[in-house]
PDB file of N, CA and C in Angstrom:
ATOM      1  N   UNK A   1      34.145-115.353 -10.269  1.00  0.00           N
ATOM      2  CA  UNK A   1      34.852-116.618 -10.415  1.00  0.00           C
ATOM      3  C   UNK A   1      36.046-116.431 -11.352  1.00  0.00           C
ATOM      4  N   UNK A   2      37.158-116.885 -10.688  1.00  0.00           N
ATOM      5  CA  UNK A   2      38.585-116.912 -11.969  1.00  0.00           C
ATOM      6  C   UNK A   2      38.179-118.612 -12.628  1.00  0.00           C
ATOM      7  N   UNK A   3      38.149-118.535 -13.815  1.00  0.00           N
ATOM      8  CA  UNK A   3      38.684-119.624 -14.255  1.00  0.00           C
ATOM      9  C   UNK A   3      39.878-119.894 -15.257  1.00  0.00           C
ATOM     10  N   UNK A   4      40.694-120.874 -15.350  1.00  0.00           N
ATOM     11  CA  UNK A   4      41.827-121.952 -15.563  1.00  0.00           C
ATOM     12  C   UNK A   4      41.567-122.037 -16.972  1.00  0.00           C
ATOM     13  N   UNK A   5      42.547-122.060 -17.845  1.00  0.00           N
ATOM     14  CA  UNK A   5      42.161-122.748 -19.444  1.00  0.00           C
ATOM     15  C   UNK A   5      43.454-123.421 -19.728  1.00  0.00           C
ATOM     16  N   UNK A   6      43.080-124.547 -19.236  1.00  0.00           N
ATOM     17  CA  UNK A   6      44.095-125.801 -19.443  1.00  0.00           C
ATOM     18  C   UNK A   6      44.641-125.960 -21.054  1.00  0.00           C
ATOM     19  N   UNK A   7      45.753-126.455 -21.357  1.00  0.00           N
ATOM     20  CA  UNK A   7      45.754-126.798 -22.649  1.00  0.00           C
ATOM     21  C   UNK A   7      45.534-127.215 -23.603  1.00  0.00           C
ATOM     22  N   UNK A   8      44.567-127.944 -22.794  1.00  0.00           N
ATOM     23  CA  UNK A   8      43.407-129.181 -23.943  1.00  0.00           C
ATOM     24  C   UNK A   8      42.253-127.920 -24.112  1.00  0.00           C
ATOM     25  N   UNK A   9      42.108-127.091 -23.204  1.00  0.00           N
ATOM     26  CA  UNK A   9      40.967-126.406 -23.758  1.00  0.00           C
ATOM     27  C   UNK A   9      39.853-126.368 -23.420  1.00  0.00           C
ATOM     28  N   UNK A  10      39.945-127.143 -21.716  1.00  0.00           N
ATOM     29  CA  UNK A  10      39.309-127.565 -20.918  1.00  0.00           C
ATOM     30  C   UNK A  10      38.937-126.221 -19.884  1.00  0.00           C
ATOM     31  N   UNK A  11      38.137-125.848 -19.101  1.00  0.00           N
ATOM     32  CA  UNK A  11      38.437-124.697 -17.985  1.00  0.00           C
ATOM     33  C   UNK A  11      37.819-125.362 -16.928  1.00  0.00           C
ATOM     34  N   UNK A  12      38.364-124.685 -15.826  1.00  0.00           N
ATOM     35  CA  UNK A  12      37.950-125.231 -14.814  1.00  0.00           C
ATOM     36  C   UNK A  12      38.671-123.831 -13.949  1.00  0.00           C
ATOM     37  N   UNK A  13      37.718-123.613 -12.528  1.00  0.00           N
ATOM     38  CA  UNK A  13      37.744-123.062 -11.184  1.00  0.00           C
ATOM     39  C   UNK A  13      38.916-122.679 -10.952  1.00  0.00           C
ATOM     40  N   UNK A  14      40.047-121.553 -10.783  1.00  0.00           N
ATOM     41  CA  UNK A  14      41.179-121.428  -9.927  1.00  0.00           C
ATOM     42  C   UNK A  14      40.671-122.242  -8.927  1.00  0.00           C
ATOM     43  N   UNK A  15      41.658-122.950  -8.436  1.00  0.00           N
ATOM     44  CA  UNK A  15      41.768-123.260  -7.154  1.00  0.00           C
ATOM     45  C   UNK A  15      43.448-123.318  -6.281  1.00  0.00           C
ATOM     46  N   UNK A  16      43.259-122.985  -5.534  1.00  0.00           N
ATOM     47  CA  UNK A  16      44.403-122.887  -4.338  1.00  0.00           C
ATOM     48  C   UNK A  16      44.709-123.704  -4.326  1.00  0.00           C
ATOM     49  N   UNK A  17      43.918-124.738  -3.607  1.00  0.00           N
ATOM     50  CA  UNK A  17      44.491-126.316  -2.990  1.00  0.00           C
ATOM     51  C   UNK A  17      45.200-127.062  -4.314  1.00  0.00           C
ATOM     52  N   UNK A  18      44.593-126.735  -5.729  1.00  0.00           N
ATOM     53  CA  UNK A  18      45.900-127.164  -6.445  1.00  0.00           C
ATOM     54  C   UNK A  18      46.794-126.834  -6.875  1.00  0.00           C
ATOM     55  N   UNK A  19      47.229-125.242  -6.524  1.00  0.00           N
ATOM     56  CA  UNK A  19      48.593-124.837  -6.283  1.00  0.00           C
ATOM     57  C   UNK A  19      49.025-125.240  -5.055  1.00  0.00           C
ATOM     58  N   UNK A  20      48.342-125.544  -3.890  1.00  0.00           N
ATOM     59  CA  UNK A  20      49.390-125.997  -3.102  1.00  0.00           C
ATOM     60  C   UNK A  20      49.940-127.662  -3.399  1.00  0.00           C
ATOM     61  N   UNK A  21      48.843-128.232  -3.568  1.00  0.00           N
ATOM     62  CA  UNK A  21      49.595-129.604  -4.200  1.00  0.00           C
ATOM     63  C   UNK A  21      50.607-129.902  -4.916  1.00  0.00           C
ATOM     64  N   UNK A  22      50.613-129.085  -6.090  1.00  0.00           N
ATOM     65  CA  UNK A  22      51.425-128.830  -7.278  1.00  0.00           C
ATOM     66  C   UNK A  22      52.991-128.578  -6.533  1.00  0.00           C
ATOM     67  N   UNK A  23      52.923-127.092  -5.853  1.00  0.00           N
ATOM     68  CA  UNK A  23      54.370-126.851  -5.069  1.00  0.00           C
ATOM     69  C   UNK A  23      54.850-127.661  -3.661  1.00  0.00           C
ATOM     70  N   UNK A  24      53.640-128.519  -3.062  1.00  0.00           N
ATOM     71  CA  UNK A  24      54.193-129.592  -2.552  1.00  0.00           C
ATOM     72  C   UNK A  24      55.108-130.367  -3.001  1.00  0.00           C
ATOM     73  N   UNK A  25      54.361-130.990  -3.937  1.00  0.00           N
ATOM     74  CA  UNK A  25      55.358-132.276  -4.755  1.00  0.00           C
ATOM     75  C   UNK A  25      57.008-131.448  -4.852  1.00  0.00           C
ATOM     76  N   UNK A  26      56.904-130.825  -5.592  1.00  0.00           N
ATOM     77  CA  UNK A  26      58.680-129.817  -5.290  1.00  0.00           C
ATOM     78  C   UNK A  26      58.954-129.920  -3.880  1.00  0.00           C
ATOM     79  N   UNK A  27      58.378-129.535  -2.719  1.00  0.00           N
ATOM     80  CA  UNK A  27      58.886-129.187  -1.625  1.00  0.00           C
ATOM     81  C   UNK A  27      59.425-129.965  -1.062  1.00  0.00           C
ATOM     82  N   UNK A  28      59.000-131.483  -1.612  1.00  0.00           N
ATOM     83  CA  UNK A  28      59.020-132.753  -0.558  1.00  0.00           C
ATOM     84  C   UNK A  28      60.874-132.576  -0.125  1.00  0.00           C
ATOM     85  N   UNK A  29      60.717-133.191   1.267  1.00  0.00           N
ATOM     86  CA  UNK A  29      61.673-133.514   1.783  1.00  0.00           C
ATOM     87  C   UNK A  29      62.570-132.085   1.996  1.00  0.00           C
ATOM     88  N   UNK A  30      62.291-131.114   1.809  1.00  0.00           N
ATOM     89  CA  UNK A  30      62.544-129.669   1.690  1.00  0.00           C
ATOM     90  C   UNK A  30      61.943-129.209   3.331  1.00  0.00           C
ATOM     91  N   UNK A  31      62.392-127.946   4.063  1.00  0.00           N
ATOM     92  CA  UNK A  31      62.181-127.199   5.174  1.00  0.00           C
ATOM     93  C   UNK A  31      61.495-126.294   4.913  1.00  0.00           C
ATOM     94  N   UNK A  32      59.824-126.307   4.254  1.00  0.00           N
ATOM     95  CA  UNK A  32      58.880-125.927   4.002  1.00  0.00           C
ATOM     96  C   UNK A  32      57.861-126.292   4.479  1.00  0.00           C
ATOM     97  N   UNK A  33      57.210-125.474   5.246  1.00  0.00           N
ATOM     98  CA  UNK A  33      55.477-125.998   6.459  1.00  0.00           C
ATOM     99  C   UNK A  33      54.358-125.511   5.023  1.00  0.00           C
ATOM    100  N   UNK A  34      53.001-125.841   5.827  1.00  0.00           N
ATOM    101  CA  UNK A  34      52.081-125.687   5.043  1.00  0.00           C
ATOM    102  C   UNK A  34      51.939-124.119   5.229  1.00  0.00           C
ATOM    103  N   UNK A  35      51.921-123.388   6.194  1.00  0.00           N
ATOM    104  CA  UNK A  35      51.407-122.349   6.294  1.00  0.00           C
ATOM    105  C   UNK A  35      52.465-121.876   5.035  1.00  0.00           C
ATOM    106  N   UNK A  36      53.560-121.969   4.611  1.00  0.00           N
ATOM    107  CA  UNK A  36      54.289-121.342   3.800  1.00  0.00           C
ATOM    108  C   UNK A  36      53.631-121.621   2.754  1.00  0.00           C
ATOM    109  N   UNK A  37      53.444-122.762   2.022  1.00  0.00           N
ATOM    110  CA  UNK A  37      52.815-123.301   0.799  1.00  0.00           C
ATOM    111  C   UNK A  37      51.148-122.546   0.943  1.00  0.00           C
ATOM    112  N   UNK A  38      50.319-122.207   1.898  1.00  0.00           N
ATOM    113  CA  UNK A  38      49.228-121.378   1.873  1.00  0.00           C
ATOM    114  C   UNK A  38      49.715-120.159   1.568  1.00  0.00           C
ATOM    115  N   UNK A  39      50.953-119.441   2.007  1.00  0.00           N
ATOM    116  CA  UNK A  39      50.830-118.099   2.071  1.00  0.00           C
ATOM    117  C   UNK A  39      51.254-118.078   0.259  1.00  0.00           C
ATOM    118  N   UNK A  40      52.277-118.919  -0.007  1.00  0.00           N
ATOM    119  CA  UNK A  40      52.401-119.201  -1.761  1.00  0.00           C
ATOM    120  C   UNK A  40      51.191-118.796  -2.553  1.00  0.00           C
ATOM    121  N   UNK A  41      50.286-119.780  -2.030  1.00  0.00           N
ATOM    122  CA  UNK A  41      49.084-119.767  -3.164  1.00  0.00           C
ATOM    123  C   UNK A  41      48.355-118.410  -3.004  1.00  0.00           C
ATOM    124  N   UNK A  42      47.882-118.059  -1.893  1.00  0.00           N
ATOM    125  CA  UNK A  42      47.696-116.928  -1.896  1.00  0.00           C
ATOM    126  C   UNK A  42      48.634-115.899  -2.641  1.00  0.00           C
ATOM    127  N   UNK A  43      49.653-115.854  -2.736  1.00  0.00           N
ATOM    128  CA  UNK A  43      50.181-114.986  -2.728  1.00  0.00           C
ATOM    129  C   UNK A  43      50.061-114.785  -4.882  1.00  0.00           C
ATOM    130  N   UNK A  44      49.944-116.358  -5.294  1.00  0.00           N
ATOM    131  CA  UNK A  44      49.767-116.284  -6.782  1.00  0.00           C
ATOM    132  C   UNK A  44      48.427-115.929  -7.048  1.00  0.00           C
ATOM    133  N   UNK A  45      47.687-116.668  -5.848  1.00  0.00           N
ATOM    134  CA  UNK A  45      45.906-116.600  -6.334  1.00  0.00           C
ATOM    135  C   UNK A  45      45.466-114.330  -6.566  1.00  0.00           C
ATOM    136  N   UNK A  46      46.424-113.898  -5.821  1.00  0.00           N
ATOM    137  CA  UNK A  46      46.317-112.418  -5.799  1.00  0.00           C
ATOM    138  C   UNK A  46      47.164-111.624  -7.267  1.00  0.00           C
ATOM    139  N   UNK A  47      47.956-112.262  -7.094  1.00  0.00           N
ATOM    140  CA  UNK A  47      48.481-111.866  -8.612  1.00  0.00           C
ATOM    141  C   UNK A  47      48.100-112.025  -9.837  1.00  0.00           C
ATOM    142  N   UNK A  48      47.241-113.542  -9.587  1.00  0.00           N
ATOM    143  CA  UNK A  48      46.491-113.860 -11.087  1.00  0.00           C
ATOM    144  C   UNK A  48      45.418-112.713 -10.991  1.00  0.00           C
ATOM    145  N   UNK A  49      44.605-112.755  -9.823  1.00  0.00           N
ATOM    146  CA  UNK A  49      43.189-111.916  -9.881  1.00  0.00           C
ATOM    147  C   UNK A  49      43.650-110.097 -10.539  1.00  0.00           C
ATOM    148  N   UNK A  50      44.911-109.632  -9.924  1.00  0.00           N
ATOM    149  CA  UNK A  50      45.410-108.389 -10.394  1.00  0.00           C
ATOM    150  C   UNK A  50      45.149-107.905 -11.067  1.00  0.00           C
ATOM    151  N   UNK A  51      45.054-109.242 -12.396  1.00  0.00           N
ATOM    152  CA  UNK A  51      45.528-108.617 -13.915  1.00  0.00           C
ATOM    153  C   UNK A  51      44.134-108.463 -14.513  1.00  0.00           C
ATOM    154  N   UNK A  52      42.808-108.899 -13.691  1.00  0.00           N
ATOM    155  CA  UNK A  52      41.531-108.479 -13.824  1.00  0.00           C
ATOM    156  C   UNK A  52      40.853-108.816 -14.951  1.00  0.00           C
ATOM    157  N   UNK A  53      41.514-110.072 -14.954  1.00  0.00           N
ATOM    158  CA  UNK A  53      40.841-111.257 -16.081  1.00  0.00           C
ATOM    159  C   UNK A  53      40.215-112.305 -15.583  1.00  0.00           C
ATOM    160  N   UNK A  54      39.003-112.677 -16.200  1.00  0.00           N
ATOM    161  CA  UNK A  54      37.904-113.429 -16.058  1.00  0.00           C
ATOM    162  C   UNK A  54      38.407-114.889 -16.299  1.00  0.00           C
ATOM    163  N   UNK A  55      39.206-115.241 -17.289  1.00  0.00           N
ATOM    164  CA  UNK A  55      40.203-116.058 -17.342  1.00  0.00           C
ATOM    165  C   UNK A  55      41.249-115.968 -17.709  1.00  0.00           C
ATOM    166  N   UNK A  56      41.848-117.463 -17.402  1.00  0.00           N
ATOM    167  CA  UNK A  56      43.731-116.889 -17.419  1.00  0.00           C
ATOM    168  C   UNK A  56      44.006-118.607 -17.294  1.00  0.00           C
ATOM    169  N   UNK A  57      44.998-118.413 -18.864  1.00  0.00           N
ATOM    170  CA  UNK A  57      46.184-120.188 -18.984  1.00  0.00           C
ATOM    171  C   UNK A  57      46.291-120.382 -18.024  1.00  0.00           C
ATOM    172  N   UNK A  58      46.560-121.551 -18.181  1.00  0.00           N
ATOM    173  CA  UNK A  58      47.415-122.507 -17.136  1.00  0.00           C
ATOM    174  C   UNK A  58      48.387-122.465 -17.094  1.00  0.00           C
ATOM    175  N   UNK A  59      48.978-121.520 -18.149  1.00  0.00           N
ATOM    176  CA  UNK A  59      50.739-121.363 -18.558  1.00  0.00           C
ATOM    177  C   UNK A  59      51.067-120.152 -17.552  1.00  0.00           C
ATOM    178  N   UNK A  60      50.264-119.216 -17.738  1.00  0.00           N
ATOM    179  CA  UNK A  60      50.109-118.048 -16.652  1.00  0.00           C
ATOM    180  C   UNK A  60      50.105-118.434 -15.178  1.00  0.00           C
ATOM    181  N   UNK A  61      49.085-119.296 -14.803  1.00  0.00           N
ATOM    182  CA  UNK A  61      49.189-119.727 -13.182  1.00  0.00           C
ATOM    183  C   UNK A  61      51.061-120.016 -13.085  1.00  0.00           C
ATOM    184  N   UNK A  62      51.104-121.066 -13.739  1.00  0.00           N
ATOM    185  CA  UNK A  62      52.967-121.462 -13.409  1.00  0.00           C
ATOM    186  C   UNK A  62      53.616-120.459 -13.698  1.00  0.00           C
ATOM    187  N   UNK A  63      53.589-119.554 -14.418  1.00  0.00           N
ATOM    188  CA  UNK A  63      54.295-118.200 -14.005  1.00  0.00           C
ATOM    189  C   UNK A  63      54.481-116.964 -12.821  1.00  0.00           C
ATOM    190  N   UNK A  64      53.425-117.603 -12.487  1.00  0.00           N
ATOM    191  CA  UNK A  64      52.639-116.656 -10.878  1.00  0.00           C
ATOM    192  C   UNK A  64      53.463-117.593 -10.096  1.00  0.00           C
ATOM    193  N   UNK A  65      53.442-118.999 -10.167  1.00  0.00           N
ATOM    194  CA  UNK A  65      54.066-119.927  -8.985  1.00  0.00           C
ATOM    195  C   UNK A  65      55.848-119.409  -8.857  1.00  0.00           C
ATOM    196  N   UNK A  66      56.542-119.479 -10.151  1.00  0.00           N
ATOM    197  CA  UNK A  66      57.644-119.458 -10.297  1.00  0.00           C
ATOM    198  C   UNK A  66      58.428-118.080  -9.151  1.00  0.00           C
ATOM    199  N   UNK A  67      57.877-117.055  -9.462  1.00  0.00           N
ATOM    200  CA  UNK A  67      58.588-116.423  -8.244  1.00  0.00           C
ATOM    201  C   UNK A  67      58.350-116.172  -7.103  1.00  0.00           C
ATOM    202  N   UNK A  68      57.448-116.469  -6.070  1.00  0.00           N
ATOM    203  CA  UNK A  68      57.150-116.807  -5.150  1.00  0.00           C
ATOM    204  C   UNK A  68      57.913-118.130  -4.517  1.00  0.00           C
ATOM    205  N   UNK A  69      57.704-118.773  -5.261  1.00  0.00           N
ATOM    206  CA  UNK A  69      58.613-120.172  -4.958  1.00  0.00           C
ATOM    207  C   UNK A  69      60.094-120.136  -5.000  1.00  0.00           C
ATOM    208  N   UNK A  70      60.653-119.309  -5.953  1.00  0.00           N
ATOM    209  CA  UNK A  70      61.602-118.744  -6.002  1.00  0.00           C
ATOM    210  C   UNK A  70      62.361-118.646  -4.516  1.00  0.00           C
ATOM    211  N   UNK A  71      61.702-117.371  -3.843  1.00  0.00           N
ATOM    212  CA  UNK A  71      61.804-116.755  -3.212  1.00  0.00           C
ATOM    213  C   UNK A  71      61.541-117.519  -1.712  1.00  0.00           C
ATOM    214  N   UNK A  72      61.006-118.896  -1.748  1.00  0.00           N
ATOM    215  CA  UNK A  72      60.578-119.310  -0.604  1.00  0.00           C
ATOM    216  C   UNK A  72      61.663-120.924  -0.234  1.00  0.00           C
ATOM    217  N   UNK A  73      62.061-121.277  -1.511  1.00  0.00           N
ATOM    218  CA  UNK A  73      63.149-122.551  -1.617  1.00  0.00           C
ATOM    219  C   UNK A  73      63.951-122.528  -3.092  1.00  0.00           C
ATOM    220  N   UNK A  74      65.084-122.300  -2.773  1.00  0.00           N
ATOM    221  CA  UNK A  74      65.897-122.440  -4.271  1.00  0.00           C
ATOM    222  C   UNK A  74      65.894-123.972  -4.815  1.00  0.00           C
ATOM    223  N   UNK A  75      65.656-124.657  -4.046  1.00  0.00           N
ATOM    224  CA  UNK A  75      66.154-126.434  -4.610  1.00  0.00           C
ATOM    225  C   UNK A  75      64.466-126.771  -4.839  1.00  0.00           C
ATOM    226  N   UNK A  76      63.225-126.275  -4.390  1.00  0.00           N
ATOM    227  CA  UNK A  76      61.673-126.492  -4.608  1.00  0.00           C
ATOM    228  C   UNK A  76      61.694-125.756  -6.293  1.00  0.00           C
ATOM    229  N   UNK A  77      62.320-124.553  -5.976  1.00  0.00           N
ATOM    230  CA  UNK A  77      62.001-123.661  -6.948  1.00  0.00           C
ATOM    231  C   UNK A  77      62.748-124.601  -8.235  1.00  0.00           C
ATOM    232  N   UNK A  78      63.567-124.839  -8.481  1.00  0.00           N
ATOM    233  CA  UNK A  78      64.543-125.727  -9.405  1.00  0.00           C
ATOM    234  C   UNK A  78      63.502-126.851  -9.588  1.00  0.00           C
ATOM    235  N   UNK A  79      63.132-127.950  -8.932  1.00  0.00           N
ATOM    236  CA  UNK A  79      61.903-129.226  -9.413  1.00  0.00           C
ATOM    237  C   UNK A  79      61.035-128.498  -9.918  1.00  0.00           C
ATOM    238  N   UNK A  80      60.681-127.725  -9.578  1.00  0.00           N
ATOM    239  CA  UNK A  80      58.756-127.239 -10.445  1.00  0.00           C
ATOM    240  C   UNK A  80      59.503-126.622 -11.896  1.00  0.00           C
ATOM    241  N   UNK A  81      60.528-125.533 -11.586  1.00  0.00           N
ATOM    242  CA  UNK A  81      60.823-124.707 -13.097  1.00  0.00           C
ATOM    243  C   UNK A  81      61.556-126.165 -13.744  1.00  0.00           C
ATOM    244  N   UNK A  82      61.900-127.252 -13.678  1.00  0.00           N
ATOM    245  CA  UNK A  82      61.925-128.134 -14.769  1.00  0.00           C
ATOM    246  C   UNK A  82      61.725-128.826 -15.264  1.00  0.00           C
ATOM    247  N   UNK A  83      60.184-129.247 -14.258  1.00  0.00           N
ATOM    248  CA  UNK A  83      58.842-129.975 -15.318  1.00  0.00           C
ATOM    249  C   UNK A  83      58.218-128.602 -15.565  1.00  0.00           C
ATOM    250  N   UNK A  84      58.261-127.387 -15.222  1.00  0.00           N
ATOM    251  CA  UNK A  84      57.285-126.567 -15.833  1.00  0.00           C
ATOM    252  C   UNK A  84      57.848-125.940 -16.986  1.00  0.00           C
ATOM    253  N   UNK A  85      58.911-126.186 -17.336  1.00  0.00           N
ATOM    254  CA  UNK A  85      59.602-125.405 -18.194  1.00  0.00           C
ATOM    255  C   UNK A  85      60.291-126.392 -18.876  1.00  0.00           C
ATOM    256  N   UNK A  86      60.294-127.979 -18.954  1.00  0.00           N
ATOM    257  CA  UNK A  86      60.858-128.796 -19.678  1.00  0.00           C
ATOM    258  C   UNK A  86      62.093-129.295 -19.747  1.00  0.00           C
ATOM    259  N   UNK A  87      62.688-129.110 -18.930  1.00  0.00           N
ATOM    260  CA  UNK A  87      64.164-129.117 -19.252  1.00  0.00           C
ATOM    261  C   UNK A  87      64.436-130.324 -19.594  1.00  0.00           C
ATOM    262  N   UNK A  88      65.535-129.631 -20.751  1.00  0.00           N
ATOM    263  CA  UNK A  88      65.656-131.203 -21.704  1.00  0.00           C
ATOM    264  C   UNK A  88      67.585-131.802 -21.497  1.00  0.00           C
ATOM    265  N   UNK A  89      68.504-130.760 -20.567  1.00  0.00           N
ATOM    266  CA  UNK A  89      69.648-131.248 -20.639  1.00  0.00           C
ATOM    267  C   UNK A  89      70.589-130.581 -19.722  1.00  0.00           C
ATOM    268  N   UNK A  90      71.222-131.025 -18.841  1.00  0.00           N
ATOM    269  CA  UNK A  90      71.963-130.531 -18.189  1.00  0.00           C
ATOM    270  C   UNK A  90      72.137-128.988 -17.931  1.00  0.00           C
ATOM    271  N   UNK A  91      72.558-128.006 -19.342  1.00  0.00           N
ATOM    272  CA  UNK A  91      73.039-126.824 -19.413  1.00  0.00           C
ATOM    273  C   UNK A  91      71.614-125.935 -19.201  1.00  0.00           C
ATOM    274  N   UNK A  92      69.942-126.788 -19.063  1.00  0.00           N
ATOM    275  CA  UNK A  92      68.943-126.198 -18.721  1.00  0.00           C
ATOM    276  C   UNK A  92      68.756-125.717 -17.261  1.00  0.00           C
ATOM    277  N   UNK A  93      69.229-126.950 -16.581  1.00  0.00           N
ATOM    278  CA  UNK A  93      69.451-126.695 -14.916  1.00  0.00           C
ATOM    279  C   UNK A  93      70.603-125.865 -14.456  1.00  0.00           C
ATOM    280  N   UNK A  94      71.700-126.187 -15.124  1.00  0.00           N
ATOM    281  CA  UNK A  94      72.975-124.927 -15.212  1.00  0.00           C
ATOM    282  C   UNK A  94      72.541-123.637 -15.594  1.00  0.00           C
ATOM    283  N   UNK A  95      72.039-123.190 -16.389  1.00  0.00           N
ATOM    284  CA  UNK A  95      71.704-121.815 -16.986  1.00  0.00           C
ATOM    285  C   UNK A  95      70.420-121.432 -15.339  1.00  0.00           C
ATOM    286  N   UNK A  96      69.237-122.456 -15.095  1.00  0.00           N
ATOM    287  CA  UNK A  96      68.408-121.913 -14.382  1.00  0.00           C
ATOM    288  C   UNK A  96      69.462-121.494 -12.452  1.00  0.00           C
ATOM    289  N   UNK A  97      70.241-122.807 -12.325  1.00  0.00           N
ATOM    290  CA  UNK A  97      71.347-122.375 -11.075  1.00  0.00           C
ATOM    291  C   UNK A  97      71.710-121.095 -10.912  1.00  0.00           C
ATOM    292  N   UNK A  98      72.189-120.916 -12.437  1.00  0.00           N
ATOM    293  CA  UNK A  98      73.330-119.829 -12.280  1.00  0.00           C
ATOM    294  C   UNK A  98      72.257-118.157 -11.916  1.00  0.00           C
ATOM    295  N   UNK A  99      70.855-118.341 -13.349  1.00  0.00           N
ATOM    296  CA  UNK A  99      70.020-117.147 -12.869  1.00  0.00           C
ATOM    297  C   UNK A  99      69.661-116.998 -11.394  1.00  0.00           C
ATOM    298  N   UNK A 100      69.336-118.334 -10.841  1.00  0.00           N
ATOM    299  CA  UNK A 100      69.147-118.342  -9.533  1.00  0.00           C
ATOM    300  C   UNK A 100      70.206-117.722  -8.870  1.00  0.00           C
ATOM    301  N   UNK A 101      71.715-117.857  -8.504  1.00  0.00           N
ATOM    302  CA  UNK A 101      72.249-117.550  -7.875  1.00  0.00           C
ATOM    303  C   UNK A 101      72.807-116.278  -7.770  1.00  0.00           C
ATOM    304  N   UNK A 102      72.288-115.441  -9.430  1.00  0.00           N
ATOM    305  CA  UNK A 102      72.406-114.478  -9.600  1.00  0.00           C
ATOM    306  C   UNK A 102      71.630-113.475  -8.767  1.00  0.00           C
ATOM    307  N   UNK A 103      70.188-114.122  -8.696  1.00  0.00           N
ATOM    308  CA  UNK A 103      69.050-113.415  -7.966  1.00  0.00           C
ATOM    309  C   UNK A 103      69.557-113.236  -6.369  1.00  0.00           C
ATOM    310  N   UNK A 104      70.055-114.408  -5.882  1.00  0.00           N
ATOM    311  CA  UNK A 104      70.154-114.289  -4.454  1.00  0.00           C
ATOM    312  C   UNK A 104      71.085-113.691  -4.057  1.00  0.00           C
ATOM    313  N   UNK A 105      72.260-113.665  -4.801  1.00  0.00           N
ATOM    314  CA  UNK A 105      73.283-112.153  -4.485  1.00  0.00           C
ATOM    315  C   UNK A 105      72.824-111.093  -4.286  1.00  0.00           C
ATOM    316  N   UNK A 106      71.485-110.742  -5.411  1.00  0.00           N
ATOM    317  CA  UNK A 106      71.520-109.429  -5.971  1.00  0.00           C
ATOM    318  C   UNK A 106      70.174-109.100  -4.395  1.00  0.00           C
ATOM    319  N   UNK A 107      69.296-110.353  -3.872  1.00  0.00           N
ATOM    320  CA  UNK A 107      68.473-110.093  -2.782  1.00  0.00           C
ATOM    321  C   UNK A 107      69.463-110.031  -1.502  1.00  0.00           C
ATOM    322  N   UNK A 108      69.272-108.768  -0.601  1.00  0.00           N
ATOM    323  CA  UNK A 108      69.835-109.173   0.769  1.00  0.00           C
ATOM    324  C   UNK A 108      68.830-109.753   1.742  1.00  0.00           C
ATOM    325  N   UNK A 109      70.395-110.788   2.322  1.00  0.00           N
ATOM    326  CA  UNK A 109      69.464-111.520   3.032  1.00  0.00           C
ATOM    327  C   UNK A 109      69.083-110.671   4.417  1.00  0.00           C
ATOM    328  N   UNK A 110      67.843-110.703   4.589  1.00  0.00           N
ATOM    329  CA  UNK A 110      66.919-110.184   5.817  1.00  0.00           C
ATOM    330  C   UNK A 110      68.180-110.338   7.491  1.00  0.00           C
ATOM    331  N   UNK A 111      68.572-111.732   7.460  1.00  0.00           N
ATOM    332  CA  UNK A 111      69.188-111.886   8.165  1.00  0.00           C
ATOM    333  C   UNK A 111      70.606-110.989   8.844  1.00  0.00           C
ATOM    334  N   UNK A 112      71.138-110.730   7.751  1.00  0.00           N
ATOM    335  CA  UNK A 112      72.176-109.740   7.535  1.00  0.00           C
ATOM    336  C   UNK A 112      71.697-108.295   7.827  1.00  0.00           C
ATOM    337  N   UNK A 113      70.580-108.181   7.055  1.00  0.00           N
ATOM    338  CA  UNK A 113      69.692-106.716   7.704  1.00  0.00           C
ATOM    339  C   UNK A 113      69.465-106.350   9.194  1.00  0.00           C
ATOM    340  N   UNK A 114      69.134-107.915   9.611  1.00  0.00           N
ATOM    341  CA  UNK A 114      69.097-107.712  11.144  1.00  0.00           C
ATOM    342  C   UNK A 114      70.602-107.326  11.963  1.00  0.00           C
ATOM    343  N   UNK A 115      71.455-107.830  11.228  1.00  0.00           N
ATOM    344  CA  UNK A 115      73.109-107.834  12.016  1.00  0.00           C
ATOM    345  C   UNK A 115      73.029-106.553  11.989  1.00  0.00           C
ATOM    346  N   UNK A 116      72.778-105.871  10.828  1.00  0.00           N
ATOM    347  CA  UNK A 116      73.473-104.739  10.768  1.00  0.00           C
ATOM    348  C   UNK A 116      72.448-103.325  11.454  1.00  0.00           C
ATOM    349  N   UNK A 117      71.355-103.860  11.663  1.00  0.00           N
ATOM    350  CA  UNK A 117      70.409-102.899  12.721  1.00  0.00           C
ATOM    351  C   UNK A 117      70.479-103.169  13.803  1.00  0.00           C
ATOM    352  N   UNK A 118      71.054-104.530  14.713  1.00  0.00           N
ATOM    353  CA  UNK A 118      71.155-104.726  15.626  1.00  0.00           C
ATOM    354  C   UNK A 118      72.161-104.001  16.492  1.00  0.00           C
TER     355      UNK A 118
END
C-alpha cells in the first residue's frame, strides 16, 4: 500500500481517481479525454511508487502531477501549477509562461518529426 501524508498530518491511500479529479478541474473546457487524464495518473502513480517509499507528501504527489501535465496541456498545466504553487501576482504566471515556453522550444514537436521522416 502507498500512502498520502496530507498536511494536517492526516494519511490516507494513494489513490488515482484523485489525481484524476484534481487534473480534471484544470482541464475543464480544455481538448483533454479521460483516457489522457488515466494515462496522467498512471503515469504519476508509477513515479511516486519508483522512489520505493512506503509513504510520500502530498507536496510530492503535486510534483509528480506537474510534469506530466506539463507535457499533456500548457494552459491545464498553468491552473494546477497556480493553486499548487500559490501564485500570488502577475510576474508568478509570467515567470511560469515564459519557463513553459522555454520547455516547448527546447521539446520537438513529434509532429514535425513526422514531416521530416515522411
Amino acid at each position: 500500500m502507498l500512502a498520502v501524508v496530507k498536511r494536517s498530518g492526516v494519511t490516507e491511500q494513494f489513490s488515482r481517481d484523485k489525481v484524476v479529479r484534481g487534473v480534471r478541474r484544470a482541464c475543464q473546457g480544455r481538448p483533454v479525454d479521460d483516457d489522457a487524464l488515466q494515462q496522467l495518473a498512471q503515469r504519476v502513480e508509477e513515479s511516486i511508487r519508483s522512489a520505493g517509499l512506503a509513504e510520500i507528501p502530498s507536496h510530492e504527489v503535486g510534483l509528480a502531477i506537474l510534469g506530466p501535465l506539463r507535457e499533456l496541456d500548457g494552459v491545464a498545466y498553468l491552473r494546477f501549477a497556480s493553486v499548487y504553487r500559490s501564485f500570488s501576482s502577475v510576474e508568478d504566471f509570467e515567470k511560469e509562461i515564459s519557463d513553459l515556453r522555454e520547455a516547448m522550444a527546447a521539446t520537438p514537436d513529434e509532429s514535425d518529426q513526422d514531416a521530416k521522416d515522411g
